[in-house]
N, C-alpha and C. Protein backbone atom coordinates (compact mmCIF):
# COMPACT_ATOMS: atom_id res chain seq x y z
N UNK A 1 159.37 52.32 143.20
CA UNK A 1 159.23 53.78 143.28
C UNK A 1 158.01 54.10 144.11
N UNK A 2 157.90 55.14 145.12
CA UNK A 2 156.78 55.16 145.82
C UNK A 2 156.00 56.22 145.35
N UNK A 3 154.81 56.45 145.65
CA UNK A 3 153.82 57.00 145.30
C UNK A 3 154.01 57.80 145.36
N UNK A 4 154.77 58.97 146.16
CA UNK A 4 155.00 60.32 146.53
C UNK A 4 155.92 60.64 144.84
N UNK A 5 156.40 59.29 144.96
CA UNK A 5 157.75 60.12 143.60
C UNK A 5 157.11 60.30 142.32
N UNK A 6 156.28 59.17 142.15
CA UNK A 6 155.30 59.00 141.21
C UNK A 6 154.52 60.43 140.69
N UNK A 7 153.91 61.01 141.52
CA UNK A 7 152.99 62.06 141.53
C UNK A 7 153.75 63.68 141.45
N UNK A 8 155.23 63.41 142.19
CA UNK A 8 155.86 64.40 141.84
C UNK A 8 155.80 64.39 139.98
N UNK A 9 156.98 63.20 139.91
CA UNK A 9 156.90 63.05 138.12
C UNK A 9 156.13 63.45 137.13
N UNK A 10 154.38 63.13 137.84
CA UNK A 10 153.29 63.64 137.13
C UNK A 10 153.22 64.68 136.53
N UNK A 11 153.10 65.48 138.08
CA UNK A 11 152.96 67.05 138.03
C UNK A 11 154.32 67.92 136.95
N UNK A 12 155.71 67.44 137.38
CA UNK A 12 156.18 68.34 136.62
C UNK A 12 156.09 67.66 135.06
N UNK A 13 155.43 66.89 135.08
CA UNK A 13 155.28 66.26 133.32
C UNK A 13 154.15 67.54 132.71
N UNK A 14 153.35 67.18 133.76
CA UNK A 14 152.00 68.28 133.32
C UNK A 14 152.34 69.39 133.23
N UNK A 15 153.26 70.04 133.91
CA UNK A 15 154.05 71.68 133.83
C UNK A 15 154.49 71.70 132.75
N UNK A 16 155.43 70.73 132.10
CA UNK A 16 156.14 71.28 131.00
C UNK A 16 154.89 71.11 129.68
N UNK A 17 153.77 70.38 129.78
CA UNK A 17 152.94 70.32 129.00
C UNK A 17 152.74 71.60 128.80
N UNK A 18 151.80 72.43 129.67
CA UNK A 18 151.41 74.14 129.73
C UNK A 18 152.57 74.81 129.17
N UNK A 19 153.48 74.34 130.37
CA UNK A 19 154.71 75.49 129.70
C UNK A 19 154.47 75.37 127.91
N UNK A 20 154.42 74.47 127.15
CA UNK A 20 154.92 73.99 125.66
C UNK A 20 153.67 74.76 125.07
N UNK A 21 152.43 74.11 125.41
CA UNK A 21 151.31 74.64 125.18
C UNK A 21 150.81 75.92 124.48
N UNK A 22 151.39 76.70 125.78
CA UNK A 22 151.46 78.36 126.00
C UNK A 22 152.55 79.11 125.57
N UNK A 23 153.59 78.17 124.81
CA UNK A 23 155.06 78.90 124.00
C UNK A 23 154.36 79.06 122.89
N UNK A 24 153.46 77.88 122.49
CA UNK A 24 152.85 77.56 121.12
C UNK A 24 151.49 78.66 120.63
N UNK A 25 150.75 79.06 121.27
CA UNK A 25 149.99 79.99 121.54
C UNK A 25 150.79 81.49 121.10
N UNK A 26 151.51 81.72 122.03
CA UNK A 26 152.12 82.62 121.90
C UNK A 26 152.72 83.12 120.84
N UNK A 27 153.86 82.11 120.71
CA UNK A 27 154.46 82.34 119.03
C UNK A 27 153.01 82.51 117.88
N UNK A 28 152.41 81.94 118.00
CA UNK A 28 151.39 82.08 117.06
C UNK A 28 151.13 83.21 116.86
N UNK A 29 150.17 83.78 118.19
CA UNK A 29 150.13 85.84 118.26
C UNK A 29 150.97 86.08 117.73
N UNK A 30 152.45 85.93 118.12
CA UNK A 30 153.42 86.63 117.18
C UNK A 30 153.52 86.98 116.16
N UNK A 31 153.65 85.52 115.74
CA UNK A 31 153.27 85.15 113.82
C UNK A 31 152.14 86.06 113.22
N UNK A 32 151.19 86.14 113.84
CA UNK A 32 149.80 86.64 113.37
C UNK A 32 150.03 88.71 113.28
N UNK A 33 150.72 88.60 114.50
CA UNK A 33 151.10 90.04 114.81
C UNK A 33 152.21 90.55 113.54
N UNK A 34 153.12 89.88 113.06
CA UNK A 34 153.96 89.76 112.43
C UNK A 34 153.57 90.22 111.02
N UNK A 35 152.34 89.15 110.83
CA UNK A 35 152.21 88.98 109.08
C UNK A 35 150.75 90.17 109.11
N UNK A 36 150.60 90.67 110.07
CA UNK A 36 149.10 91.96 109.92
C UNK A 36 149.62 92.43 111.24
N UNK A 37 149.97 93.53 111.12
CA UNK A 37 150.21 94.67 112.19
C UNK A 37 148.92 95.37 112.60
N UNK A 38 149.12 95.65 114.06
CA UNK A 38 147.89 96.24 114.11
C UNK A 38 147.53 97.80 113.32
N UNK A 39 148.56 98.04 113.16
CA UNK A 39 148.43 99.56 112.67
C UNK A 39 147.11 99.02 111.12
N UNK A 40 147.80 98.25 110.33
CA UNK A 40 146.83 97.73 108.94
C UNK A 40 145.36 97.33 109.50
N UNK A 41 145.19 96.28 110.82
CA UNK A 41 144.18 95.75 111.15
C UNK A 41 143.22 97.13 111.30
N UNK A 42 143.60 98.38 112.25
CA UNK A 42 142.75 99.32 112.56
C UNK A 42 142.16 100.31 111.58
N UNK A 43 143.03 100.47 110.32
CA UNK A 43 142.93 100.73 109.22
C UNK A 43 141.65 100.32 108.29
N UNK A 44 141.90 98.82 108.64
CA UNK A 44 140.47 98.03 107.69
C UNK A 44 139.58 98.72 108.59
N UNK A 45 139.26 98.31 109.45
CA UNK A 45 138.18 98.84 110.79
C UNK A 45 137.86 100.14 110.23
N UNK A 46 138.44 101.51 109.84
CA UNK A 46 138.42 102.51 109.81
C UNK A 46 137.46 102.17 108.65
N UNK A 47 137.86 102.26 107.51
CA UNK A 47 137.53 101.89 105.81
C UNK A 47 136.21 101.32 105.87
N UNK A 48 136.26 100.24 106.60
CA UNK A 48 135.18 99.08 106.32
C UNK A 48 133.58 100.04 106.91
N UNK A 49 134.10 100.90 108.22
CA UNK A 49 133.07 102.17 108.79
C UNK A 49 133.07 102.37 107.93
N UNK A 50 133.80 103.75 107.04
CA UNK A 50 133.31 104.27 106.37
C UNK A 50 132.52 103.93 104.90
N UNK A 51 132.66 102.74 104.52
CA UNK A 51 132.17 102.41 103.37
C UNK A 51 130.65 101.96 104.04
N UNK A 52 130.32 101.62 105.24
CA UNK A 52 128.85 101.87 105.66
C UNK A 52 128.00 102.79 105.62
N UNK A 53 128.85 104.11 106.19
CA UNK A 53 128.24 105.26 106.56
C UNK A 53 128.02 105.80 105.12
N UNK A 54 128.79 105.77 104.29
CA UNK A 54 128.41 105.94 102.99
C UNK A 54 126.99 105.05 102.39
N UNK A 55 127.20 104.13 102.64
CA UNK A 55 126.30 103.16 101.91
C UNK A 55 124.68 103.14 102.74
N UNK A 56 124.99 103.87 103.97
CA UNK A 56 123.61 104.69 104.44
C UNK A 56 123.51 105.76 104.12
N UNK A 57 124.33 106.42 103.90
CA UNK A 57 123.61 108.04 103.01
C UNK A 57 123.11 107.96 102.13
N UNK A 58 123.65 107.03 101.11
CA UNK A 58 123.12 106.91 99.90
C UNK A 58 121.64 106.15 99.55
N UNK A 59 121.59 105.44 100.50
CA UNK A 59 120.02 104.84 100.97
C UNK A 59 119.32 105.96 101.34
N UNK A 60 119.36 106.55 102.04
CA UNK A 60 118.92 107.56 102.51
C UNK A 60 118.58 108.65 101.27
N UNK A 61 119.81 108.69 100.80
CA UNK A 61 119.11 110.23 99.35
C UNK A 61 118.55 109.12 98.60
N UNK A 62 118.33 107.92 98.04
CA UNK A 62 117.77 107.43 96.96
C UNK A 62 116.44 106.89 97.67
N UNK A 63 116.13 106.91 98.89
CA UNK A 63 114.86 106.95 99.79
C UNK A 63 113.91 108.61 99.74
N UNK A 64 114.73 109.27 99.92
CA UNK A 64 114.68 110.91 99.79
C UNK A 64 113.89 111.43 98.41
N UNK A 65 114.55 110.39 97.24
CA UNK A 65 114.76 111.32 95.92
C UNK A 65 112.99 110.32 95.50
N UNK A 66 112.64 109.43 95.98
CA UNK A 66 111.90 108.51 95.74
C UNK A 66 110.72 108.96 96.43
N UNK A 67 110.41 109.78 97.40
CA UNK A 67 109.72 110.23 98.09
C UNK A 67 109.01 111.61 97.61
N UNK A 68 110.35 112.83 97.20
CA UNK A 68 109.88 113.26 96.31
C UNK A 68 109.40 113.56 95.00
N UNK A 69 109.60 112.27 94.11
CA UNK A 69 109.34 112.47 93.34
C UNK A 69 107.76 111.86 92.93
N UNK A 70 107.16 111.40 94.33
CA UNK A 70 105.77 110.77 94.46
C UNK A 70 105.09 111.78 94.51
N UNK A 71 106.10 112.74 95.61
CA UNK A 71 105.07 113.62 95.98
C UNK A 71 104.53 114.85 94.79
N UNK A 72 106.05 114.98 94.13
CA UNK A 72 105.49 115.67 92.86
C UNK A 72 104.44 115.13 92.09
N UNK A 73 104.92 114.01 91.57
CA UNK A 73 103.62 113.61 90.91
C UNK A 73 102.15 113.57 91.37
N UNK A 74 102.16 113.40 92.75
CA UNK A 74 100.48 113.68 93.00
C UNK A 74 100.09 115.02 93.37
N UNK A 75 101.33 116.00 93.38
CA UNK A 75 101.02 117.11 93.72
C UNK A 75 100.75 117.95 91.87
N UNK A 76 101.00 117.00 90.85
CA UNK A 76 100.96 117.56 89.10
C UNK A 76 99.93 117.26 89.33
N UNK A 77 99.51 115.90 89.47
CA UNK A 77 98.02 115.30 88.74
C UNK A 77 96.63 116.21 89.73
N UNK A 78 96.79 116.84 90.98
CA UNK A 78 96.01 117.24 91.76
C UNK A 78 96.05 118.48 90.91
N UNK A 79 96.93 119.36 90.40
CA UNK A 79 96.71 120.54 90.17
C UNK A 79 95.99 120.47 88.80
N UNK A 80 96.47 119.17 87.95
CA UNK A 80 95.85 118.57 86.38
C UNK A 80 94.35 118.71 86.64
N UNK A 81 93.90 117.97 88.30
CA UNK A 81 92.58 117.25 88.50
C UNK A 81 92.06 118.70 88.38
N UNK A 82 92.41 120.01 89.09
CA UNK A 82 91.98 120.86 89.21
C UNK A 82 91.39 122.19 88.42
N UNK A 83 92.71 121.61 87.48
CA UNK A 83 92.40 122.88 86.40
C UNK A 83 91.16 122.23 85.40
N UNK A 84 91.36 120.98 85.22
CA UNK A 84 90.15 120.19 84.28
C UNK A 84 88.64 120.66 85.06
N UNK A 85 88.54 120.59 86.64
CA UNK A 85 87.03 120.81 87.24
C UNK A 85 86.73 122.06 87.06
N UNK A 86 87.97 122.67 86.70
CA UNK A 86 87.62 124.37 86.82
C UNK A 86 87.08 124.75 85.19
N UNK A 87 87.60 124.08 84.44
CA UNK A 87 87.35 123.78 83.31
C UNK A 87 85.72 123.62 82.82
N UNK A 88 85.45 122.53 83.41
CA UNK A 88 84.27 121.59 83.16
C UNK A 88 83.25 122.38 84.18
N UNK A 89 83.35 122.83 85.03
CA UNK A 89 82.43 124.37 85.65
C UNK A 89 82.31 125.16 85.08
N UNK A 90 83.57 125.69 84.54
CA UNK A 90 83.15 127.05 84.08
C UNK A 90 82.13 126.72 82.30
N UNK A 91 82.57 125.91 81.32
CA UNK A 91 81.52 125.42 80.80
C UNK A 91 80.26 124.91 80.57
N UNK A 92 80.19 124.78 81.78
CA UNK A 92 78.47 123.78 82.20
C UNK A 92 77.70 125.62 82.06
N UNK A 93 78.45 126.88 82.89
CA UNK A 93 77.68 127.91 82.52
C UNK A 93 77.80 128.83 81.84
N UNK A 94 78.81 128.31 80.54
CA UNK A 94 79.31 129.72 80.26
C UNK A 94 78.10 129.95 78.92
N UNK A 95 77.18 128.55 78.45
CA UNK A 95 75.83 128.60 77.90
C UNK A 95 74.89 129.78 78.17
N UNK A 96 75.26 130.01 79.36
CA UNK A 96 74.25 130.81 80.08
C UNK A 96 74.47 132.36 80.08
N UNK A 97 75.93 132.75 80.01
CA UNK A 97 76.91 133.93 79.47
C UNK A 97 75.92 134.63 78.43
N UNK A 98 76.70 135.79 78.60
CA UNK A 98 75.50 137.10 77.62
C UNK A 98 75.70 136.72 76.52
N UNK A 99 77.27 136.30 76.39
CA UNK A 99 77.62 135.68 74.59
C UNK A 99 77.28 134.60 73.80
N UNK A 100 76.62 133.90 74.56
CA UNK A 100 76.21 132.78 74.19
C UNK A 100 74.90 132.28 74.55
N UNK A 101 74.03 133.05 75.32
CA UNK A 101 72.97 132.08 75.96
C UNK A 101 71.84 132.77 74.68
N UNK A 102 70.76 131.98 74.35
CA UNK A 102 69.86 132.32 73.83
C UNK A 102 69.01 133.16 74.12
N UNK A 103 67.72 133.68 73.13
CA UNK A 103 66.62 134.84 73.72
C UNK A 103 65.90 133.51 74.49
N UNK A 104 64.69 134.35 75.47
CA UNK A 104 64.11 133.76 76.14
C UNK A 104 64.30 133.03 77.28
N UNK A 105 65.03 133.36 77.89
CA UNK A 105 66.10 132.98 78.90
C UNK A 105 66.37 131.26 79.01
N UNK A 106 66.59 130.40 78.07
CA UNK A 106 66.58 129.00 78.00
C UNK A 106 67.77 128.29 78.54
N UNK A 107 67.30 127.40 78.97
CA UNK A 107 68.44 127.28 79.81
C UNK A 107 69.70 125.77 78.92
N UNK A 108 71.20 126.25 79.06
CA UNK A 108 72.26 125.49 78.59
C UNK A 108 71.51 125.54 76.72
N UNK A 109 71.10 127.11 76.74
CA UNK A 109 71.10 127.26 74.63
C UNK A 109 72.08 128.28 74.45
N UNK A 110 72.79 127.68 73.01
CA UNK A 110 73.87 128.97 72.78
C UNK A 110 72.73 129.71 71.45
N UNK A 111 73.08 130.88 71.15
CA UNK A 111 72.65 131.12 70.32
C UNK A 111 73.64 131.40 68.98
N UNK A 112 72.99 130.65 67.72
CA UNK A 112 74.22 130.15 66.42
C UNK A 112 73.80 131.45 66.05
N UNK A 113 73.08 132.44 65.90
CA UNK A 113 73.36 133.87 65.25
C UNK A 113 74.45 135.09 66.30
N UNK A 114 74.37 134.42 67.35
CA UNK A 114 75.19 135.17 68.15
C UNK A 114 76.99 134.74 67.91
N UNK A 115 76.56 133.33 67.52
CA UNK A 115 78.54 132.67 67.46
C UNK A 115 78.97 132.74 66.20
N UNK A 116 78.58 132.72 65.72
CA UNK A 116 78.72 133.21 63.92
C UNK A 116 79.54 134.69 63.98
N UNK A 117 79.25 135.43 65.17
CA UNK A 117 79.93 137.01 64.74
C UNK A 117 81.07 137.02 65.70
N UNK A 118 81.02 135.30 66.75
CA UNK A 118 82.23 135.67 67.59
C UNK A 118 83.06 134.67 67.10
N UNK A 119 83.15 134.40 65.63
CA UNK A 119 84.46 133.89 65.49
C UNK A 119 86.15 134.15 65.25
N UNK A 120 86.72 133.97 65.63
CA UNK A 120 88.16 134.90 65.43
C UNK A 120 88.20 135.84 66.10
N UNK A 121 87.45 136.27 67.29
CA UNK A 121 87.87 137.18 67.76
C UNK A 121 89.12 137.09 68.29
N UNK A 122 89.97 137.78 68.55
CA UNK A 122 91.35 137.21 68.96
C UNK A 122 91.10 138.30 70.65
N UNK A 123 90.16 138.92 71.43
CA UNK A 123 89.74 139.54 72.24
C UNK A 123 89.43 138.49 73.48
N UNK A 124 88.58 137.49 72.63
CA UNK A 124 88.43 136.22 73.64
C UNK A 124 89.43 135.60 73.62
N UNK A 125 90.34 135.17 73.52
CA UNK A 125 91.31 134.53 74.24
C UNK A 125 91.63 135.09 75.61
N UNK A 126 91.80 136.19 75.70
CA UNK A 126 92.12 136.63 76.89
C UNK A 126 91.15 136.93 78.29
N UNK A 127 89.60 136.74 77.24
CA UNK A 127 88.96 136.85 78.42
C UNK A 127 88.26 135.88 79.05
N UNK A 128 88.14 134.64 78.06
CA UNK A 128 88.21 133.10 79.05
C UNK A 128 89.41 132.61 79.41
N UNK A 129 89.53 131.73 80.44
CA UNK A 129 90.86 130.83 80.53
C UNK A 129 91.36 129.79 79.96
N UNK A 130 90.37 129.20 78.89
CA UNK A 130 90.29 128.22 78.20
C UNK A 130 91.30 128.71 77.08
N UNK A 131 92.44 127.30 76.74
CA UNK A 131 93.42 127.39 75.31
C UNK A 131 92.43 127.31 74.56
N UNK A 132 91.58 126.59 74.29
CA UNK A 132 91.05 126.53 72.73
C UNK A 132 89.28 126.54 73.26
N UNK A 133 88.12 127.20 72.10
CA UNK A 133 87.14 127.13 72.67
C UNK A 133 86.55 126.88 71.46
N UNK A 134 85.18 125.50 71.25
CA UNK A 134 84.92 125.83 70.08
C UNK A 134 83.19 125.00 70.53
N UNK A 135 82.69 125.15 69.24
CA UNK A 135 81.71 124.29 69.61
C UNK A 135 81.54 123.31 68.01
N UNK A 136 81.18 122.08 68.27
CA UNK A 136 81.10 121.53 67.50
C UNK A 136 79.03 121.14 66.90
N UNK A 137 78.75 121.38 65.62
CA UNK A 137 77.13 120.81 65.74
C UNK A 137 77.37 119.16 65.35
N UNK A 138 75.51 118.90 65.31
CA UNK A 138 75.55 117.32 65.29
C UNK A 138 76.24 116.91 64.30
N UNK A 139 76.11 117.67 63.22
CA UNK A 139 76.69 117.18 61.92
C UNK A 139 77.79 116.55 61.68
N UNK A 140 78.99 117.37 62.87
CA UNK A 140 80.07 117.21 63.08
C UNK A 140 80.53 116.10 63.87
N UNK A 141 79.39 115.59 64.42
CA UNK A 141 79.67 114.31 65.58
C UNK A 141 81.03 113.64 64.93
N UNK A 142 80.08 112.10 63.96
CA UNK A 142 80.80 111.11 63.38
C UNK A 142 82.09 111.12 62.66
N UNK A 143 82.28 112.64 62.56
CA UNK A 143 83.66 113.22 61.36
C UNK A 143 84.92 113.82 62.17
N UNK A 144 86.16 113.11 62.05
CA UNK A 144 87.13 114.02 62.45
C UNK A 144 87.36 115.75 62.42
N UNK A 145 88.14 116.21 63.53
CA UNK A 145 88.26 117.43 63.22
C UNK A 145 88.92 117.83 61.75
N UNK A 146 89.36 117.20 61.17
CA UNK A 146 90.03 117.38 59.77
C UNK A 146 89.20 117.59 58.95
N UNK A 147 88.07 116.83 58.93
CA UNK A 147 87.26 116.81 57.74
C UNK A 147 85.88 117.58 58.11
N UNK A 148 86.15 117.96 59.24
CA UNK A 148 85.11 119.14 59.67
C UNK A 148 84.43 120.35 58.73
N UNK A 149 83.57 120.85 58.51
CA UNK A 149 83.57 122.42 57.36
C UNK A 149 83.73 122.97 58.47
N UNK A 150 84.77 123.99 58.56
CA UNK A 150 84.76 124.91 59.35
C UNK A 150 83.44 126.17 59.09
N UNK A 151 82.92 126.85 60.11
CA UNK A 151 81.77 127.74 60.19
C UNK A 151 82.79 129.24 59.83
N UNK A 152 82.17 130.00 59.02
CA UNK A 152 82.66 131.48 58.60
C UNK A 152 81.00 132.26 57.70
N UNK A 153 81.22 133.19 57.46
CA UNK A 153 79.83 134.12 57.58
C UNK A 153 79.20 133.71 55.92
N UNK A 154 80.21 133.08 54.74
CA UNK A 154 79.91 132.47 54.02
C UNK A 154 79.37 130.87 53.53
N UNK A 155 79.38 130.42 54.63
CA UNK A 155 78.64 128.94 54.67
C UNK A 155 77.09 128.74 55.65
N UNK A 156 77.71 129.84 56.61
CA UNK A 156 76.85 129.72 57.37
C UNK A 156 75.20 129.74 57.02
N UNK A 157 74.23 128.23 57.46
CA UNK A 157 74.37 127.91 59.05
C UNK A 157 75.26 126.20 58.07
N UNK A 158 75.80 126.12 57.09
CA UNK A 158 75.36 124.78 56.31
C UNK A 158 77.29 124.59 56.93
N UNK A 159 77.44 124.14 58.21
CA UNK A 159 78.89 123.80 58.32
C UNK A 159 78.68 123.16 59.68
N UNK A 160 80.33 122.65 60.16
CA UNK A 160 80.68 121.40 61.47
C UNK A 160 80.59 122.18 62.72
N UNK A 161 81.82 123.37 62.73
CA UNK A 161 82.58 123.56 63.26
C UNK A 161 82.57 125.24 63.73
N UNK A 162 82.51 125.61 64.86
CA UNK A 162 82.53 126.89 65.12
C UNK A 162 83.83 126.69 65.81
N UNK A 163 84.73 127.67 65.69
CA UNK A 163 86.35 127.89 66.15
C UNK A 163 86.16 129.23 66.68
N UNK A 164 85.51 129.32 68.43
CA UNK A 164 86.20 131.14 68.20
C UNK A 164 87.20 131.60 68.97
N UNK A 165 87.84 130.54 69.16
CA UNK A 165 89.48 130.57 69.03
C UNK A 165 90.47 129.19 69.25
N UNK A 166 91.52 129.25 69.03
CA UNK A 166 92.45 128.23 69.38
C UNK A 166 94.20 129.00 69.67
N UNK A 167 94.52 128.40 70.98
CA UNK A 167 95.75 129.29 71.26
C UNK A 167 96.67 128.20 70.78
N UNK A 168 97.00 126.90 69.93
CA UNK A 168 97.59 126.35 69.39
C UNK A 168 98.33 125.60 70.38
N UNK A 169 97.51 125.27 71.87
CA UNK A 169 98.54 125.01 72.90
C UNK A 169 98.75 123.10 72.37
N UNK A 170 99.43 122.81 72.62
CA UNK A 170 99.82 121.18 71.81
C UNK A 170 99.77 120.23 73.11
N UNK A 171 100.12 120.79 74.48
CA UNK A 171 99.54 119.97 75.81
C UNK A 171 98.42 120.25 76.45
N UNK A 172 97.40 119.95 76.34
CA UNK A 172 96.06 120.19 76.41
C UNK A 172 95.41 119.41 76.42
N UNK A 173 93.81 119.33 77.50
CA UNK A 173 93.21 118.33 77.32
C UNK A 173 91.68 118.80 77.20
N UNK A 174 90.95 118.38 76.40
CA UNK A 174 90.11 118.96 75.68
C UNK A 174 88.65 118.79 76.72
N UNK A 175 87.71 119.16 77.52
CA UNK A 175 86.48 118.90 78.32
C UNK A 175 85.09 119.37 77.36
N UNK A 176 84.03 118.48 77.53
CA UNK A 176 82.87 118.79 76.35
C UNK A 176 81.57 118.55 77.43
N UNK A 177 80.60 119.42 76.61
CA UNK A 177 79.08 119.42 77.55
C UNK A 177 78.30 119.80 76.36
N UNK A 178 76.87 119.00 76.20
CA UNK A 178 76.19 118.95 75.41
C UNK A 178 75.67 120.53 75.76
N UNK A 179 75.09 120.54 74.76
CA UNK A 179 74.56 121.94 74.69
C UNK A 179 73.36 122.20 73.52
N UNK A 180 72.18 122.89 73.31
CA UNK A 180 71.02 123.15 72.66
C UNK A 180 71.67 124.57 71.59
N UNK A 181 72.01 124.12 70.57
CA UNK A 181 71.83 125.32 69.45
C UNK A 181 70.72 125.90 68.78
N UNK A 182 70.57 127.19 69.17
CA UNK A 182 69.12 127.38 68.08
C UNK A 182 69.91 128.77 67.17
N UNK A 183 69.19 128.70 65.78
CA UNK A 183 69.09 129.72 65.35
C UNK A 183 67.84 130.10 64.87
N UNK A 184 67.66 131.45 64.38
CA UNK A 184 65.98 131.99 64.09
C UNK A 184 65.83 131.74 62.91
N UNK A 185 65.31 131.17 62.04
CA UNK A 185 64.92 130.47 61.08
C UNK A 185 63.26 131.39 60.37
N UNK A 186 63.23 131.46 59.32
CA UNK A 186 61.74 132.05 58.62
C UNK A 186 61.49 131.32 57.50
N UNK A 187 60.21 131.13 57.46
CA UNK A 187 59.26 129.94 56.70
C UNK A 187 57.92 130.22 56.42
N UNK A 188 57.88 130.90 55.22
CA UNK A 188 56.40 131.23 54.93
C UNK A 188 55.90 132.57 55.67
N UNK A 189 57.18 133.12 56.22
CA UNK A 189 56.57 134.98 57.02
C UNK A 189 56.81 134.12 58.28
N UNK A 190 56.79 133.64 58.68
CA UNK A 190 56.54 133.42 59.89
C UNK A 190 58.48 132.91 60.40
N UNK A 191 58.52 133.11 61.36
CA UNK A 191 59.64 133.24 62.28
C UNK A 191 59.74 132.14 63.54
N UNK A 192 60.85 131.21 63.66
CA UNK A 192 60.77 130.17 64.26
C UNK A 192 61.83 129.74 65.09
N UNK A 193 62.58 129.44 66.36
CA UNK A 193 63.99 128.74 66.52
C UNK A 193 64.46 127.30 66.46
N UNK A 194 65.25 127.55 65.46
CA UNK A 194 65.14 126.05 64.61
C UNK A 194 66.73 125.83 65.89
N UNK A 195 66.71 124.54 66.42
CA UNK A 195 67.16 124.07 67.33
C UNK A 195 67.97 122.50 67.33
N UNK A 196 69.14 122.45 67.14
CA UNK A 196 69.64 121.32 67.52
C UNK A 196 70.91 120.88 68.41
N UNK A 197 71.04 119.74 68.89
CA UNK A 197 72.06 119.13 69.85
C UNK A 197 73.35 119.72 68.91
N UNK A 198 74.40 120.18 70.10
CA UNK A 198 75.49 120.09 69.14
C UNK A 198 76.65 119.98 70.93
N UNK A 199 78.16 120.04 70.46
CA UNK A 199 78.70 119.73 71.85
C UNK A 199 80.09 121.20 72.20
N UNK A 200 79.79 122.02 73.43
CA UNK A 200 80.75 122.84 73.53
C UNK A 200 81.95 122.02 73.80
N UNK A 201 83.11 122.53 73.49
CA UNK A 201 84.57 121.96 73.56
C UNK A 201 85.24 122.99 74.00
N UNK A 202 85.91 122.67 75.14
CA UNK A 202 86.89 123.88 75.99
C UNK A 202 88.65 122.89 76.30
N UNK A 203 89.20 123.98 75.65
CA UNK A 203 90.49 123.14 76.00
C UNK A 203 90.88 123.80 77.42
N UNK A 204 91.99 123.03 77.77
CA UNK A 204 92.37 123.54 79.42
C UNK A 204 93.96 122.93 79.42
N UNK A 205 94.80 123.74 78.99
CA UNK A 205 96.19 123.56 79.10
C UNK A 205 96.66 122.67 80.30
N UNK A 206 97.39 121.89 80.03
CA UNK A 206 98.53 120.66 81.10
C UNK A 206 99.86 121.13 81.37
N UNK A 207 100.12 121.62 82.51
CA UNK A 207 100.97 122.33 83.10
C UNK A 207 102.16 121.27 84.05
């Protein structure tokens, strides 16, 4: 056989290879086309989007809801921080107030003959901003408010606790500043201001 015939033989051997090859290929697509249509394939495609775009919104509001709710909170505790300084100011002078400051112009003295007549007023509530206002003497340090003697015009000066008011607020946080009590005291004719540590207490409602 000569070489020319040889090489013919080859070639169409190799043709029908491809040809077989590429039937096999084909049918396959078919098969594949067959058992998942494209109409179903574009379908998933559709679905599979949308279960993303969902699953970024929802990142998104639970990113959202997380953001504000920081911001609330430092925007409570700033207004908390605020009302407490306004608090703890207005106490450092309210010693100094016509209602409370002592004779002789002394400075951070209440005077105990002056708070003795402002207890219960139910007038002051409205004209400090403070829920509850009281002052406590030394006596009263070491002893719960429970076991306090409350101050009224029949014990007085021998008691804990001056109350001259409480608005019964139950969220509240209570701010204190030492303070000089005197009352006028007489001993032998003679006239004296008998003077001791005791601590103002101002409540300031939590909003």
């Amino acid at each position: 056989m000569s070489y020319k015939l040889l090489k013919k033989v080859a070639r169409n051997k190799k043709m029908k290879q491809n040809k077989t090859g590429q039937l096999k290929i084909q049918a396959g697509k078919n098969f594949k086309k067959f058992l998942v249509p494209q109409s179903s394939i574009g379908q998933l495609k559709i679905q599979e989007m949308a279960f993303m775009i969902v699953a970024v919104i929802l990142f998104f509001i639970l990113v959202g809801l997380f953001a504000i709710s920081i911001l609330y909170k430092n925007l409570h505790e700033s207004a908390t921080q605020i009302n407490e300084e306004k608090t703890l100011s207005a106490i450092q002078y309210l010693a100094g107030s016509a209602e409370f400051s002592c004779t002789g112009s002394r400075v951070n003295c209440i005077d105990e003959d002056k708070l003795i007549v402002m207890l219960n007023r139910k007038a002051y509530e409205n004209f400090w901003s403070f829920s509850s206002l009281k002052v406590i003497k030394q006596s009263g340090f070491d002893k719960s408010e429970t076991s306090m003697k409350k101050c009224n015009i029949q014990n007085y000066p021998d008691c804990d606790l001056y109350e001259v008011y409480n608005k019964q607020i139950n969220n509240e946080r209570v701010i204190s500043s030492f303070v000089a009590l005197c009352r006028e005291e007489n001993e032998n004719n003679y006239n004296y201001d008998k003077c001791e540590i005791a601590k103002l207490v101002a409540g300031s409602e939590l909003k």
